[in-house]
Protein backbone atom coordinates (compact mmCIF):
# COMPACT_ATOMS: atom_id res chain seq x y z
CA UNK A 1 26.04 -45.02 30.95
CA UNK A 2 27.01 -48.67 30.13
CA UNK A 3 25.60 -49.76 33.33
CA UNK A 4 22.02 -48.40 32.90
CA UNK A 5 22.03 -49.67 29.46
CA UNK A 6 22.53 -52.86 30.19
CA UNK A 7 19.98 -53.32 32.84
CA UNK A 8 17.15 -51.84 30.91
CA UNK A 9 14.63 -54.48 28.47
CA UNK A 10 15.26 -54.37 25.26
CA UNK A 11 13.00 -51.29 23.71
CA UNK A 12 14.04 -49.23 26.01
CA UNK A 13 17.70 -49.88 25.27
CA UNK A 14 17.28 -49.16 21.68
CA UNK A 15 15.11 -46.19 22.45
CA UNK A 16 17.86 -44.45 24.51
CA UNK A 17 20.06 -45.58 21.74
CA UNK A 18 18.19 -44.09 19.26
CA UNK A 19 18.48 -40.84 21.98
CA UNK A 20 21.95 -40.96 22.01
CA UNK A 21 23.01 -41.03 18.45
CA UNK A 22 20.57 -38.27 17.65
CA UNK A 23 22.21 -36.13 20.71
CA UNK A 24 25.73 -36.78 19.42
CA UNK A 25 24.23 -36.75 15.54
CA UNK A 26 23.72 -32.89 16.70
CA UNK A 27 26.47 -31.63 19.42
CA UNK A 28 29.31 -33.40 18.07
CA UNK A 29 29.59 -31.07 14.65
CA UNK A 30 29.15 -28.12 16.78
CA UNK A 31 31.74 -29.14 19.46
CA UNK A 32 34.33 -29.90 17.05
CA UNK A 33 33.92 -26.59 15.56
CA UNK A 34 34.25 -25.09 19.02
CA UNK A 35 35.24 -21.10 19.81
CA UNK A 36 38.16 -19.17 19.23
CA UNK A 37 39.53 -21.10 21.96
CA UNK A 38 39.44 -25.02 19.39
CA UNK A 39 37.07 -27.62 20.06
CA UNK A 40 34.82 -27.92 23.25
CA UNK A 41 35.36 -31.35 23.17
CA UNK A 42 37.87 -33.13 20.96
CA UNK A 43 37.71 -36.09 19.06
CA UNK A 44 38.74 -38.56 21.21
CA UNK A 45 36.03 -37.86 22.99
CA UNK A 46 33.73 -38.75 19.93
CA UNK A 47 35.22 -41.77 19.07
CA UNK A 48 35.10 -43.03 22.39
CA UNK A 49 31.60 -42.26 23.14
CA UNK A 50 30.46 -43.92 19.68
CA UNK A 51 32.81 -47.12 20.21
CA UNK A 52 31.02 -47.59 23.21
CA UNK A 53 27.62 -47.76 21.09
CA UNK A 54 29.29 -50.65 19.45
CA UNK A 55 30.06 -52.32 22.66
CA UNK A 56 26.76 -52.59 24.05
CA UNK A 57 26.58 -55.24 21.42
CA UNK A 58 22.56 -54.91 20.91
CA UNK A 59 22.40 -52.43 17.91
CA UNK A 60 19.78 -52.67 15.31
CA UNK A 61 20.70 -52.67 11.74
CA UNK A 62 20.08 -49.04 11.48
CA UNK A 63 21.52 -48.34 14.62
CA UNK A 64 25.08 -49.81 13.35
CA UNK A 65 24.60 -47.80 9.96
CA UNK A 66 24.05 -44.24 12.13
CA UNK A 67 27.30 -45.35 14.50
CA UNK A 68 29.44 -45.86 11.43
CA UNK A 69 27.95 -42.77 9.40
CA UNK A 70 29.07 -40.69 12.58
CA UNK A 71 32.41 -42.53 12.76
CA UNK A 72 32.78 -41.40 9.24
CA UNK A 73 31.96 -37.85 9.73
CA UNK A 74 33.69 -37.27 12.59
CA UNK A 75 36.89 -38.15 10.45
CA UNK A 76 36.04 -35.70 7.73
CA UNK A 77 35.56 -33.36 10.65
CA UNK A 78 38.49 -33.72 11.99
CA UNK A 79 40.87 -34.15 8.49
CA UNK A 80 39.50 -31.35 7.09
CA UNK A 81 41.43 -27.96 7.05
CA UNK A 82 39.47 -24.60 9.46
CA UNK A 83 37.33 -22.32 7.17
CA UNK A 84 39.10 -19.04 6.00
CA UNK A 85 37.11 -16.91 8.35
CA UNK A 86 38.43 -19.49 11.58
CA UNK A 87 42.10 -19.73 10.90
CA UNK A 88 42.29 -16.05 12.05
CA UNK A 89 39.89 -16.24 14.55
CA UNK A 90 42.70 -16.95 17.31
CA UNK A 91 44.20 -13.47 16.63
CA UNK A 92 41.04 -11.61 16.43
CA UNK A 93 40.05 -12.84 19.83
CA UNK A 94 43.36 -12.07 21.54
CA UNK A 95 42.85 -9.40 23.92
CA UNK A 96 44.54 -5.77 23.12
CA UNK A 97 47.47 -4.73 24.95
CA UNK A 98 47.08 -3.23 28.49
CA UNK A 99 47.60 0.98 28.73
CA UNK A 100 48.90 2.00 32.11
CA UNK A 101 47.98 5.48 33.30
CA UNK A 102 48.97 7.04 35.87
CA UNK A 103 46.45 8.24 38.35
CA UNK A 104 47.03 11.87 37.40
CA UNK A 105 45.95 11.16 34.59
CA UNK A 106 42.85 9.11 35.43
CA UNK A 107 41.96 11.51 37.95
CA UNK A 108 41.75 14.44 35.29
CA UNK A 109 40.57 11.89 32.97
CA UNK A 110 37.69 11.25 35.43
CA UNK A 111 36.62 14.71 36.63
CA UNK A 112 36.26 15.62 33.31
CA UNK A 113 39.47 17.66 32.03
CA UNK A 114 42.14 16.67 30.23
CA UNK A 115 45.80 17.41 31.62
CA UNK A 116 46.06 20.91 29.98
CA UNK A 117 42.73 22.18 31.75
CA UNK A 118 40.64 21.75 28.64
CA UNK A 119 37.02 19.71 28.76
CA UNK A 120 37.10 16.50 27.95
């Protein structure tokens, strides 16, 4: 990424940019939040992709204002405390214990009677 940007003119720079913060301005929220499993991508990953904004060192003025205004989200995102509805979502998710049968009873299961000869 750093090398294309710095080999493109100047309007094209800021147009990919402008690209870039509105793709991370959209996926980054959503990411954090993640699936039962925590975040799809973590912070660190964030802040590293927006400190690299900075480093290209040709920002517009609203450019820099959209960097920081993610910067600052992204640390209310990640200070602030899981919904009530995903703090339990880890045990939800967890998958049921495992019932062994024994093929006996599989086999009766499957044929359509139960061990004592009645239908299933």
């Amino acid at each position: 990424m750093d090398n294309l940007l710095t080999t493109l003119s100047g309007s094209s720079q800021a147009a990919l940019i402008d690209q870039d913060l509105a793709h991370i301005a959209r996926v980054m929220p959503v990411s954090l939040r993640g699936d039962f499993g925590g975040p799809i991508l973590p912070a660190v990953y964030w802040r590293k992709r927006l400190h690299a904004l900075f480093d290209v060192g040709h920002l517009s003025h609203a450019q820099f204002c959209k960097v920081d205004s993610l910067l600052l989200q992204l640390d209310c995102l990640e200070s602030a405390p899981l919904p009530e509805w995903e703090r339990f979502a880890p045990a939800a998710a967890a998958p049921l214990p495992h019932e062994h049968t024994s093929g006996a009873a599989y086999s009766a299961r499957s044929s359509g009677s139960s061990q004592t000869g009645r239908p299933v």
